[in-house]
Protein backbone atom coordinates (compact mmCIF):
# COMPACT_ATOMS: atom_id res chain seq x y z
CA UNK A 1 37.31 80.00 -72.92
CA UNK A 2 34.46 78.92 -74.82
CA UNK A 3 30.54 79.56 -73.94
CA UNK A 4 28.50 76.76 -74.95
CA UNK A 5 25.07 77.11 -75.01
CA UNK A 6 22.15 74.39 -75.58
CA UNK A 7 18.92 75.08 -77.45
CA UNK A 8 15.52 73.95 -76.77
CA UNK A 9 16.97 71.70 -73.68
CA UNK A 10 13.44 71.79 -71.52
CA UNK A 11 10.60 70.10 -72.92
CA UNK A 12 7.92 72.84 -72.14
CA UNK A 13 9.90 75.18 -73.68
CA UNK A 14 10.08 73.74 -76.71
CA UNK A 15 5.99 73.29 -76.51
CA UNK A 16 5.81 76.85 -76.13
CA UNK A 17 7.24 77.64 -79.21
CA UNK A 18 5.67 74.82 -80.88
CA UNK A 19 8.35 73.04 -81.70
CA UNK A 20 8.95 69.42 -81.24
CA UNK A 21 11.50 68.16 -79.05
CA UNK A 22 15.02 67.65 -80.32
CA UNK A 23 16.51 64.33 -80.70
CA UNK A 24 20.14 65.77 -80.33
CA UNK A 25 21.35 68.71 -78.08
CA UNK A 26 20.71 72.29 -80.06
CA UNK A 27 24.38 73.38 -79.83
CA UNK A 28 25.24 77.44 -80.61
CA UNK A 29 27.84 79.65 -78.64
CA UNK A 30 28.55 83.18 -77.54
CA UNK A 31 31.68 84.77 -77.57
CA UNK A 32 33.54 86.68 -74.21
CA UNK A 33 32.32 90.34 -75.14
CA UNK A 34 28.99 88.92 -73.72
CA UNK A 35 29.87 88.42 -70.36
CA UNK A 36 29.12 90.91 -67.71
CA UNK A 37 28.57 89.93 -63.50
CA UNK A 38 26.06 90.78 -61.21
CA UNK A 39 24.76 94.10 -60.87
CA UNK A 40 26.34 94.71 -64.41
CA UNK A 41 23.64 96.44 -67.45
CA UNK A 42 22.71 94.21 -70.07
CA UNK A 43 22.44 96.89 -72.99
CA UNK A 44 19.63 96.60 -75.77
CA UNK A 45 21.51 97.32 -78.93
CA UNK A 46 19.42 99.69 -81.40
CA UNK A 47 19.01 96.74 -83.56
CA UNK A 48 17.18 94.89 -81.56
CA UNK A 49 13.35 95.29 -81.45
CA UNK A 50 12.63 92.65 -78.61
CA UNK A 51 15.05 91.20 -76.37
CA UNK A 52 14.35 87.86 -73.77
CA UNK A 53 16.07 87.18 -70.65
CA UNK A 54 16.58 83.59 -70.43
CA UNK A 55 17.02 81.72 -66.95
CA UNK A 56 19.89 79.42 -66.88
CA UNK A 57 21.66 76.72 -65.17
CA UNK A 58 25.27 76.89 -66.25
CA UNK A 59 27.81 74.71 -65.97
CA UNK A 60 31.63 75.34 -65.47
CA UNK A 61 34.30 72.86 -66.82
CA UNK A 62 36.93 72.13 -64.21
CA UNK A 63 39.24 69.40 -66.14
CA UNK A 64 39.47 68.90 -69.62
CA UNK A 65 38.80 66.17 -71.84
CA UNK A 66 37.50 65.21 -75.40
CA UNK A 67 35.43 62.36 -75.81
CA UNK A 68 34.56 61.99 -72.38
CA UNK A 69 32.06 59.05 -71.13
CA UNK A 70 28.72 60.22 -69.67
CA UNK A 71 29.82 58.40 -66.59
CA UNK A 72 32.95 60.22 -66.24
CA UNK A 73 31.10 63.56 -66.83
CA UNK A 74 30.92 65.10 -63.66
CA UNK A 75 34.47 64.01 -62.73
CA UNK A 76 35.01 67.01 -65.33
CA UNK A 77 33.02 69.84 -63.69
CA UNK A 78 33.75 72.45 -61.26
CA UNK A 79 30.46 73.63 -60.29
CA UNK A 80 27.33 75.73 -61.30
CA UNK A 81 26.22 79.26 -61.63
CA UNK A 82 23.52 81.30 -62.30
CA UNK A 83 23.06 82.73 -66.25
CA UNK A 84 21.16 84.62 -68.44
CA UNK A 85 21.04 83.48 -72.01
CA UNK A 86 20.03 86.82 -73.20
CA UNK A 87 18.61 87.16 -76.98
CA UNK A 88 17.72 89.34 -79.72
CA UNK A 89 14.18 87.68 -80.89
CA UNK A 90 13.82 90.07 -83.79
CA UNK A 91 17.21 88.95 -85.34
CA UNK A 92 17.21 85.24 -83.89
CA UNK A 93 14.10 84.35 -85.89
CA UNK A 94 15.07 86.30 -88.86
CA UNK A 95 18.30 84.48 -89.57
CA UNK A 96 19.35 80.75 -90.19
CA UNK A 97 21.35 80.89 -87.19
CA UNK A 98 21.64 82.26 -83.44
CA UNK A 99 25.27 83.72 -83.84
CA UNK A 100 24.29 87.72 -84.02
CA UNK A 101 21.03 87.33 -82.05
CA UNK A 102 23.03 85.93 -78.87
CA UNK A 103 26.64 87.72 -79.21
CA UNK A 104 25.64 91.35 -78.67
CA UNK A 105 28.23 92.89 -76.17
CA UNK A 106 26.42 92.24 -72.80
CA UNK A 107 24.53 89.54 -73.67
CA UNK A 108 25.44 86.70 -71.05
CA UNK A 109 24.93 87.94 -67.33
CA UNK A 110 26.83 85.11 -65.15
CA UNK A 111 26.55 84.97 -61.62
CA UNK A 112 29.54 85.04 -59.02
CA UNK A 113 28.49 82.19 -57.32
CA UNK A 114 30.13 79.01 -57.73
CA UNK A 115 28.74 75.73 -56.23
CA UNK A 116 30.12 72.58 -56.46
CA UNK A 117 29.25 69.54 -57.57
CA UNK A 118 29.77 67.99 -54.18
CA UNK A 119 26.67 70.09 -53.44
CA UNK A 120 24.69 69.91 -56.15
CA UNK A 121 25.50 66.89 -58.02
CA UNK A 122 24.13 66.26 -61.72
CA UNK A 123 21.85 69.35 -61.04
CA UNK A 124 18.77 67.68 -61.57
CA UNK A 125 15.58 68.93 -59.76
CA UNK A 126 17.02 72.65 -58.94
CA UNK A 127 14.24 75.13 -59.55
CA UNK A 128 14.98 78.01 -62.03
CA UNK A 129 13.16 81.14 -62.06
CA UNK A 130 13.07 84.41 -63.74
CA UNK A 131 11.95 87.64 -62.47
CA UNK A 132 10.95 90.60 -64.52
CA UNK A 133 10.94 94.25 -62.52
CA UNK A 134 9.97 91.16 -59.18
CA UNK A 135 7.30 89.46 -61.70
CA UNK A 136 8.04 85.82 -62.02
CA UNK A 137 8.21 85.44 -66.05
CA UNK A 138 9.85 82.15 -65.98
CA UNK A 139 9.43 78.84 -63.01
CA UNK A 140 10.73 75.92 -64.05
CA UNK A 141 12.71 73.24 -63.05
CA UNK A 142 16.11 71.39 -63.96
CA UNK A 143 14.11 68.06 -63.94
CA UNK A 144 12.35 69.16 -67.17
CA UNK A 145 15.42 69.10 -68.76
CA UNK A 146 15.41 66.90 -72.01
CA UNK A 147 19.19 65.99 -71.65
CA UNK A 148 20.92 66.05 -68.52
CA UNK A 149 24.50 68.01 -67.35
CA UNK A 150 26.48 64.29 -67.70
CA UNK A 151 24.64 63.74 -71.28
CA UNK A 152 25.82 67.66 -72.19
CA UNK A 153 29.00 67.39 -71.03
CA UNK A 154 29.77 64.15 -72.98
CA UNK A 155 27.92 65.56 -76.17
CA UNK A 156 29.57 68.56 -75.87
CA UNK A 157 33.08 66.72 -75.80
CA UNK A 158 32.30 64.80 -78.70
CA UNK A 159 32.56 68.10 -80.75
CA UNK A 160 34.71 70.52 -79.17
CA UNK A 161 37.97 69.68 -76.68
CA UNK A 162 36.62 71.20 -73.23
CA UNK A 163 39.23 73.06 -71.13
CA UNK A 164 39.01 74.45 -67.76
CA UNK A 165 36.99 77.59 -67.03
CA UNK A 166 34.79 76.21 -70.19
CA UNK A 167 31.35 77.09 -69.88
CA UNK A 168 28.23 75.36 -70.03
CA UNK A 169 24.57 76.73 -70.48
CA UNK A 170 21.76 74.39 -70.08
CA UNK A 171 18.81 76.12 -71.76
CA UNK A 172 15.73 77.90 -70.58
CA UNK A 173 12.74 76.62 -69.01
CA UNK A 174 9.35 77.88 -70.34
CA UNK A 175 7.90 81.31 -69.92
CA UNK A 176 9.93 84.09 -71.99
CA UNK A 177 8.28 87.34 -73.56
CA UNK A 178 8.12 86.23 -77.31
CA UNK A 179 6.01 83.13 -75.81
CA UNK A 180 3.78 85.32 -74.12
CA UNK A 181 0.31 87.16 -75.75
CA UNK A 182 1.35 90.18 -75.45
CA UNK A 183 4.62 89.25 -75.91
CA UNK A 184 7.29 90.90 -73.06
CA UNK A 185 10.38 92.42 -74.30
CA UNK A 186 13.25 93.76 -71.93
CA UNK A 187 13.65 97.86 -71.87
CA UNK A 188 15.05 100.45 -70.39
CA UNK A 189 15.14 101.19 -66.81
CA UNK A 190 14.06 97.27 -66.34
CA UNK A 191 15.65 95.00 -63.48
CA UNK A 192 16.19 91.36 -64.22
CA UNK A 193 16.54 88.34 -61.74
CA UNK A 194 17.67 84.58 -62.74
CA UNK A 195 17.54 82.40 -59.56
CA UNK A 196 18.82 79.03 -59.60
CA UNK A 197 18.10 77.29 -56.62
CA UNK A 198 20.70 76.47 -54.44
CA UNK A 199 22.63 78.87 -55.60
CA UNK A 200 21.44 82.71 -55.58
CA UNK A 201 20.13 85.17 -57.64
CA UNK A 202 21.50 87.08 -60.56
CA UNK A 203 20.64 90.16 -60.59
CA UNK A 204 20.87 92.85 -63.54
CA UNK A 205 19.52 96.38 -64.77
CA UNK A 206 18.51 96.82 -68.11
CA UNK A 207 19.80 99.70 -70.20
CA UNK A 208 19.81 100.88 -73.72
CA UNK A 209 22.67 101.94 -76.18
């Protein structure tokens, strides 16, 4: 199973870190030891000085295929959940790459929740929201997305051979501590909620090792 995981993918997010908007789909991964469920503590490693939440759409690969067309995309997925792209800031924006920042044990909440794509088709226009102890941190909106689920899933195939159960994660829409003055960092004893509409909320305490 491999986690897949797109950078940068809404364009207000990208303007709140003042960056411009990529011209090619930010690709990075996390490994399994991420993945917890709902209800499940995320766990702030002692390395980590400040740690985001990030609200996701994710995708899940149904059939597999390499090279596959954008208009055969969806043909290839079974559904979407709810996800939480969760990240060490400290370490992210110290290092040339995302690998150590993203892949602490605990790091990718994922929702129970599967719903099809009969339901939800591309998943364009869903609302995505994250809530911090009930605060909204994070309201955005899958339409903001730079490059959509068929254009990811086809991009995505290009590079690596998608299989079934293969995940998908969409990126974050703006709003996440390190963008914020003062800047909001996950701790202890903290309750995180991604909602993704049409499909629930993911729900997760905070805790520290």
């Amino acid at each position: 199973m491999k986690i897949i995981c797109v950078g940068k993918n809404y364009a207000e997010h990208a303007a709140e870190l003042g960056d411009d908007p990529p011209t090619e789909p930010l690709l990075f991964g996390k490994f399994e030891n991420t993945l917890i469920g709902p209800g499940d503590s995320i766990v702030i490693p002692p390395e980590a000085t400040h740690v985001d939440a990030e609200a996701e759409l994710a995708v899940e690969i149904e059939r597999g295929g390499h090279r596959i067309a954008i208009g055969d995309a969806l043909d290839h997925v079974r559904g979407y959940r709810a996800a939480n792209d969760v990240s060490a800031r400290n370490i992210q924006y110290s290092e040339s790459q995302w690998t150590r920042a993203k892949g602490f044990d605990t790091f990718c909440p994922l929702g129970d929740r599967l719903v099809p794509v009969s339901e939800l088709g591309d998943g364009s226009g869903l609302r995505v929201v994250q809530r911090l102890n009930g605060e909204v941190l994070q309201d955005g909106s899958t339409s903001d997305l730079i490059f959509s689920v068929p254009f990811l899933v086809a991009f995505v195939s290009n590079v690596f051979t998608l299989e079934p159960g293969d995940l998908i994660l969409t990126g974050t829409p703006p709003g996440v501590g390190w963008a914020r003055d003062p800047k909001v960092s996950l701790q202890r004893g903290d309750v995180v909620e991604v909602e993704v509409e049409g499909i629930g909320v993911l729900r997760n305490p905070v805790t520290a090792a």
